[in-house]
Protein backbone atom coordinates (compact mmCIF):
# COMPACT_ATOMS: atom_id res chain seq x y z
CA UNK A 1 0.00 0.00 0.00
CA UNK A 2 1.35 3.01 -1.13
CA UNK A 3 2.06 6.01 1.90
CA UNK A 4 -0.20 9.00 1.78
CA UNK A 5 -2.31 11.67 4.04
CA UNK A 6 -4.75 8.95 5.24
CA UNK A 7 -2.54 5.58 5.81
CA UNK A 8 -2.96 5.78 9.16
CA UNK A 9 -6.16 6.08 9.34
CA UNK A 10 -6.75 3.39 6.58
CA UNK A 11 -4.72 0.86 8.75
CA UNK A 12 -6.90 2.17 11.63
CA UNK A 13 -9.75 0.55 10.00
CA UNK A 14 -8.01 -2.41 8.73
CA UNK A 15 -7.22 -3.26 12.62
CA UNK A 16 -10.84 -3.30 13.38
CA UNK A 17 -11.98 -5.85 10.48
CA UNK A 18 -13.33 -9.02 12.80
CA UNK A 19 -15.70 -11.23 10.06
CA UNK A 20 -17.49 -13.26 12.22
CA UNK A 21 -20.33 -15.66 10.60
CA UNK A 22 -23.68 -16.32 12.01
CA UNK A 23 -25.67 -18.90 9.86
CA UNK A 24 -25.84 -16.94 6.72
CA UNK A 25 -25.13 -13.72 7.89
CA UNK A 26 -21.34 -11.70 7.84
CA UNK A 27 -20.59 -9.22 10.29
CA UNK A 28 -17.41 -7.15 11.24
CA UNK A 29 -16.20 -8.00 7.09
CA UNK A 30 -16.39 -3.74 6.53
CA UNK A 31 -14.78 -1.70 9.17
CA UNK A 32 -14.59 2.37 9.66
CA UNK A 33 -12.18 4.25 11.39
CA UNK A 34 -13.20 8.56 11.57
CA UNK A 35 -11.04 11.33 13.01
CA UNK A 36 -13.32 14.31 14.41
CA UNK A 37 -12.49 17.98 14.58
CA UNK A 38 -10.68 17.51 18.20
CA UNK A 39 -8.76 15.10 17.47
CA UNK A 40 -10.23 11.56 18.65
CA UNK A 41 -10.65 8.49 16.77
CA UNK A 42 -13.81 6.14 16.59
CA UNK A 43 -14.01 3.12 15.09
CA UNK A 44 -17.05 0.41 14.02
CA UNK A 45 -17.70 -2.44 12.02
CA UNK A 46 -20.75 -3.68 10.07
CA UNK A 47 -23.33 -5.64 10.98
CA UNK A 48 -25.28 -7.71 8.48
CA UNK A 49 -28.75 -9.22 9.70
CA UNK A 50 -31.36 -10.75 7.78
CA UNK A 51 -34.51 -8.37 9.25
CA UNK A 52 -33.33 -4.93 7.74
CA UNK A 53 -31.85 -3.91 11.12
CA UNK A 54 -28.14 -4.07 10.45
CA UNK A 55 -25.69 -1.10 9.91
CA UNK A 56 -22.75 0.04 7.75
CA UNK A 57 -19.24 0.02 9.52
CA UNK A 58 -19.43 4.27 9.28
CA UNK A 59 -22.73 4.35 11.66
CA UNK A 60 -21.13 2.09 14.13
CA UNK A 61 -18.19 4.66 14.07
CA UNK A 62 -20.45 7.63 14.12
CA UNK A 63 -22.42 6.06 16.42
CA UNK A 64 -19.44 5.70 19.14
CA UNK A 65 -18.31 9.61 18.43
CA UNK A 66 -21.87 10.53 19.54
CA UNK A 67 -21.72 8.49 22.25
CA UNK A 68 -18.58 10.36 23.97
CA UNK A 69 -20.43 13.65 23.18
CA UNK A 70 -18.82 14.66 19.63
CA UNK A 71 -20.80 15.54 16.51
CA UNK A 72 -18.13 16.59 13.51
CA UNK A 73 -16.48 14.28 11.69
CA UNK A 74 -13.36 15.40 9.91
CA UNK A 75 -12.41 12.67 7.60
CA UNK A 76 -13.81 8.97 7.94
CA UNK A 77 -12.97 5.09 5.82
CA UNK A 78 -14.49 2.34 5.50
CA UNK A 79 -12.72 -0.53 4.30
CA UNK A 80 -13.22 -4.19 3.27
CA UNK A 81 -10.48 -7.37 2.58
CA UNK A 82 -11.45 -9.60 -0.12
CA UNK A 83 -10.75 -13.67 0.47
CA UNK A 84 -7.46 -13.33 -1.03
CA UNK A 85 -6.32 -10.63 1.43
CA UNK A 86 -6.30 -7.51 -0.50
CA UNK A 87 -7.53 -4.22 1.31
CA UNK A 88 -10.29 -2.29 -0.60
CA UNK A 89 -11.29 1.69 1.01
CA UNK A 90 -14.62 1.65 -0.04
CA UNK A 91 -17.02 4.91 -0.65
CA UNK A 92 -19.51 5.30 1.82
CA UNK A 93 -23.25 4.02 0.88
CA UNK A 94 -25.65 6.63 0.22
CA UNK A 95 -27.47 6.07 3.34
CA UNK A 96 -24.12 6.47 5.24
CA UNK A 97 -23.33 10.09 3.29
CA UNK A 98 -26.98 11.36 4.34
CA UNK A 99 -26.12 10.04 7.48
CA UNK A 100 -23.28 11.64 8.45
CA UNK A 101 -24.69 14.90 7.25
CA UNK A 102 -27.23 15.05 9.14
CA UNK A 103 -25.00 14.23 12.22
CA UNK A 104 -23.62 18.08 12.62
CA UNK A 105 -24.26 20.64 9.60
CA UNK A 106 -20.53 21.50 9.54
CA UNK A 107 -20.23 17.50 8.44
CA UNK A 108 -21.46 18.66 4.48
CA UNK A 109 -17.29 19.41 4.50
CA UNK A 110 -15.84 15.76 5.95
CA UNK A 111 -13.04 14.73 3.77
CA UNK A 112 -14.00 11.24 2.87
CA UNK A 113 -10.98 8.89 2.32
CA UNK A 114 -11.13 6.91 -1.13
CA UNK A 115 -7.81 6.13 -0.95
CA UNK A 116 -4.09 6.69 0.90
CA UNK A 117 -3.70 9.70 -0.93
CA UNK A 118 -6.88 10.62 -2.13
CA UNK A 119 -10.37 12.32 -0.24
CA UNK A 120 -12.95 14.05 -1.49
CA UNK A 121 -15.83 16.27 0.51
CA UNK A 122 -18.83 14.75 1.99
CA UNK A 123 -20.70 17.70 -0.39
CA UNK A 124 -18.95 16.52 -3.49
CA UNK A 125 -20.43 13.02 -2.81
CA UNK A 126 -23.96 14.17 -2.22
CA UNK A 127 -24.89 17.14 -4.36
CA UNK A 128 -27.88 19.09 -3.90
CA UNK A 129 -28.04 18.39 -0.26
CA UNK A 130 -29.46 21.94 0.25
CA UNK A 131 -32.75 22.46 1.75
CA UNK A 132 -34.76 23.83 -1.60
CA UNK A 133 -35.95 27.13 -1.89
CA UNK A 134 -39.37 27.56 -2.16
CA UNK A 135 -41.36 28.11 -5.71
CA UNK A 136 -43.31 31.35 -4.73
């Protein structure tokens, strides 16, 4: 893996991957890693259940950052390791962007990691997020 701005967080994440199988179900096989505005580190893993009630590895993250009182996100991966062994940063879902927008308004500007060396804005990945102005 090549070095860059966000290999340490990307090796963050990697440290959290746990796949764990229950019957036909995968969990802990994507894990997130997020760095907020002060500072602290969160992590969280997926959790895959057959009802709908499961989450993406980037709530579980956001979801512990809340927890201890913190709202803005400053950059955040996810990541996933095929069978073979190979590390994949993966872009967040689109329920995961809206997500973390809604978390704290200043979160629109969270520099999501798509790669060691590469990030791009939360807004970039979910135009027109804007409240629309009404017709009249």
């Amino acid at each position: 893996m090549s070095d860059g701005p966000h290999l340490e967080l990307i090796r963050a994440a990697a440290a959290a991957l746990n796949p764990h199988v229950v019957r036909d179900r995968l969990f802990g096989n994507v894990a997130a890693a997020l760095v907020t505005s002060r500072g602290s580190q969160y992590l969280g893993v997926c959790i895959d259940t057959g009802s709908g009630t499961g989450f993406c590895a980037e709530h579980a993250a956001v979801a512990a950052m809340v927890t201890a009182g913190e709202y803005h996100v400053a950059r955040i991966v996810a990541v996933w390791r095929d069978d073979s062994g190979r590390l994949y940063v993966l872009p967040p879902c689109g329920r995961c962007r809206e997500f973390i927008r809604q978390i704290d308004d200043a979160n629109i500007g969270t520099a999501v990691v798509l790669g060691p060396d590469r990030s791009v804005e939360l807004r970039d990945l979910l135009p027109h997020h804007e409240w629309p102005d009404p017709m009249e």
